[in-house]
C-alpha atoms as a PDB file:
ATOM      1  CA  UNK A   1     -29.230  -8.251   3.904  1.00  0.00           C
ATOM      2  CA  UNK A   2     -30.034  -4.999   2.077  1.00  0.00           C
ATOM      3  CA  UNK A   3     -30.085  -4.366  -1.211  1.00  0.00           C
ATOM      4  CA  UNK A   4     -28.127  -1.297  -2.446  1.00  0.00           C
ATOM      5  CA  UNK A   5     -27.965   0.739  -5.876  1.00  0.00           C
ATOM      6  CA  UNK A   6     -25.422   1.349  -7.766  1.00  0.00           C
ATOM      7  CA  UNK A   7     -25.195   2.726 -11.398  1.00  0.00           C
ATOM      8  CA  UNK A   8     -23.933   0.330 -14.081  1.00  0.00           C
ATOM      9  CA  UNK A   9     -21.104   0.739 -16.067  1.00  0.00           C
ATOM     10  CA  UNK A  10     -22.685   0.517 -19.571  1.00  0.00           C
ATOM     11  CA  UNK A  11     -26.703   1.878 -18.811  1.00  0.00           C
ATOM     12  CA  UNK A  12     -27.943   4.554 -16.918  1.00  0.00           C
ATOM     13  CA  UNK A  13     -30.281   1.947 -15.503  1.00  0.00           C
ATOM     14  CA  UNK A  14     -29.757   1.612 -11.951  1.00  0.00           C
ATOM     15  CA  UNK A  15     -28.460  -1.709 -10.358  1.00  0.00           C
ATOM     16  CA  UNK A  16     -29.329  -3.139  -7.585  1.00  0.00           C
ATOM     17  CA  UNK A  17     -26.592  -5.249  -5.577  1.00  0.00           C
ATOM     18  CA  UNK A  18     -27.580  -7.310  -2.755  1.00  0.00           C
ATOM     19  CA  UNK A  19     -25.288  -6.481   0.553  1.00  0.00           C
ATOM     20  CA  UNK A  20     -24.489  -9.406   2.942  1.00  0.00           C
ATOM     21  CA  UNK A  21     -24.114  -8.229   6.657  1.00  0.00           C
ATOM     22  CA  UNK A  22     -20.556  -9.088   6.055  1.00  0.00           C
ATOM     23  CA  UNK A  23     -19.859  -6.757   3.129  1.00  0.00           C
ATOM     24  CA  UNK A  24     -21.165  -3.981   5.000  1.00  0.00           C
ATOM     25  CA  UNK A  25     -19.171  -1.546   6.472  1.00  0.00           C
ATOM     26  CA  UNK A  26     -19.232  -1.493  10.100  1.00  0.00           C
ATOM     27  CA  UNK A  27     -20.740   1.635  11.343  1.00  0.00           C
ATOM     28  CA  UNK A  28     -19.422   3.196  14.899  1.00  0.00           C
ATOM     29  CA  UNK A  29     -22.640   4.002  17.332  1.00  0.00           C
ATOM     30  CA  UNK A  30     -23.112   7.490  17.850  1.00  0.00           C
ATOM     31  CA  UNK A  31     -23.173   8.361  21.526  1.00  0.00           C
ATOM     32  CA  UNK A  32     -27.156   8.419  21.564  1.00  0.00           C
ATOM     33  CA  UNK A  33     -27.223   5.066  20.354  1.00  0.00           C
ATOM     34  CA  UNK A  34     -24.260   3.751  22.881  1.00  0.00           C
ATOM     35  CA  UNK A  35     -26.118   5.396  25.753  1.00  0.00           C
ATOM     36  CA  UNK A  36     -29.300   3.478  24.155  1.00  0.00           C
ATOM     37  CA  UNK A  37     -27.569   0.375  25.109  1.00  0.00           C
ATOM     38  CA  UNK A  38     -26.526   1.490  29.095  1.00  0.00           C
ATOM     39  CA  UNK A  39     -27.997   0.928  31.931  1.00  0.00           C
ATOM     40  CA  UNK A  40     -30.350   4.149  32.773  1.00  0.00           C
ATOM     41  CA  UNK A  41     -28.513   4.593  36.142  1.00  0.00           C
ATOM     42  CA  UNK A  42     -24.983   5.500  34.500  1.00  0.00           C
ATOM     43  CA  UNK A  43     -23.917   8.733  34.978  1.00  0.00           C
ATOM     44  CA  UNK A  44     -22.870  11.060  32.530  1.00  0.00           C
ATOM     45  CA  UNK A  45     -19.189  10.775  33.648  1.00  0.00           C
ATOM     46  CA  UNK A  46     -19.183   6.808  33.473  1.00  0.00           C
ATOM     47  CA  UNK A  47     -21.417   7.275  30.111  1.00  0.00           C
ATOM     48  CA  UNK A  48     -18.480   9.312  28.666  1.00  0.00           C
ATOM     49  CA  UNK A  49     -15.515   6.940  29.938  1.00  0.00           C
ATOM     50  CA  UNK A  50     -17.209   4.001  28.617  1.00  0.00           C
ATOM     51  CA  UNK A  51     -18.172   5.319  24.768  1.00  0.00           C
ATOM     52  CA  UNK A  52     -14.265   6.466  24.804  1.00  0.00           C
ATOM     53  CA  UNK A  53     -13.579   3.297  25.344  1.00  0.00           C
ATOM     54  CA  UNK A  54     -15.954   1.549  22.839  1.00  0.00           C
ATOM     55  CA  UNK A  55     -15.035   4.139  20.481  1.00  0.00           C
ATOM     56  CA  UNK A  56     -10.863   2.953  20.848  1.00  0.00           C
ATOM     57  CA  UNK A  57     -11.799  -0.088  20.883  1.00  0.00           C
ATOM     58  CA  UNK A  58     -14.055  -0.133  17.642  1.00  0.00           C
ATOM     59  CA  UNK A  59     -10.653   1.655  15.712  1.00  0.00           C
ATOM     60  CA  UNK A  60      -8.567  -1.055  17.173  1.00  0.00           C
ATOM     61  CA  UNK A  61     -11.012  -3.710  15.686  1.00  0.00           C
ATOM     62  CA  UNK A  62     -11.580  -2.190  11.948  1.00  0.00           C
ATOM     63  CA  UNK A  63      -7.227  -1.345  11.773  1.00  0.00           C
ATOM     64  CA  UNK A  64      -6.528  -4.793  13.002  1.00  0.00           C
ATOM     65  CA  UNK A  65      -9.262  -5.867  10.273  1.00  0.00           C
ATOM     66  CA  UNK A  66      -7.632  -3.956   7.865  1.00  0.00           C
ATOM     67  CA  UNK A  67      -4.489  -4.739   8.199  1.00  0.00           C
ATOM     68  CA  UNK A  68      -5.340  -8.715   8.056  1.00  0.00           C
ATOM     69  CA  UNK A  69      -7.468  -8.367   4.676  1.00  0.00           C
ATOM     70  CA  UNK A  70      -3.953  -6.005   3.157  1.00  0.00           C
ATOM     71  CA  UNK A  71      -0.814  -7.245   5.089  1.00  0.00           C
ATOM     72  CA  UNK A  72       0.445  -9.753   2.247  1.00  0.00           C
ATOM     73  CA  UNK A  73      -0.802  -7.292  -0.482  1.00  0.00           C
ATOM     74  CA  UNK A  74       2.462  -5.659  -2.502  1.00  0.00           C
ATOM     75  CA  UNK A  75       1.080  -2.328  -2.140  1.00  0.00           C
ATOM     76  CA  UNK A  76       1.482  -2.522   1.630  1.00  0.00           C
ATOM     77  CA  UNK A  77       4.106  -4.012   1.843  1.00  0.00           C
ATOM     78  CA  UNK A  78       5.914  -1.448  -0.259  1.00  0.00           C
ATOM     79  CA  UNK A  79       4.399   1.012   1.907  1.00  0.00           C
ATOM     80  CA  UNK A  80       5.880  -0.852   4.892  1.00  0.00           C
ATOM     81  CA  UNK A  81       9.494  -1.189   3.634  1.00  0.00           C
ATOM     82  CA  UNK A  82       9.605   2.636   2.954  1.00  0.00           C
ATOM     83  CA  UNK A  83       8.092   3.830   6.575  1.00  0.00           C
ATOM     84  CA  UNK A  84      10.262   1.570   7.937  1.00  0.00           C
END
């Protein structure tokens, strides 16, 4: 948990929000960080195939994410009928 500010609505006094590791947005690695968590004997050619994959994967995750937490909202499903 962190604890965040945020301005409220009728002070200028700052509030501070607690953030649960599940209201936090998930953050994708940078490749430093993904090659942080290789073994030291991948090359840079494996290094690169594998963060393309975690990074495809990671989008596939947060859009199927999203689209579980909106698909029964009216908004989307407005948007749906009309793209459709």
């Amino acid at each position: 948990m962190s604890n965040v500010l945020d301005s409220a609505t009728d002070t200028y006094d700052p509030v501070v929000k607690t953030v649960t590791e599940e209201d936090a947005v998930p953050v994708m690695m940078t490749f430093k960080k993904f090659l942080a968590t290789q073994d030291d004997s991948i090359t840079d050619e494996e290094a690169i195939a594998k963060y393309s994959e975690y990074k495809l994967e990671f989008r596939r995750q947060e859009l199927q994410k999203f689209f579980t937490a909106h698909k029964d909202e009216q908004w989307w499903v407005m948007m749906m009928i009309k793209h459709c």
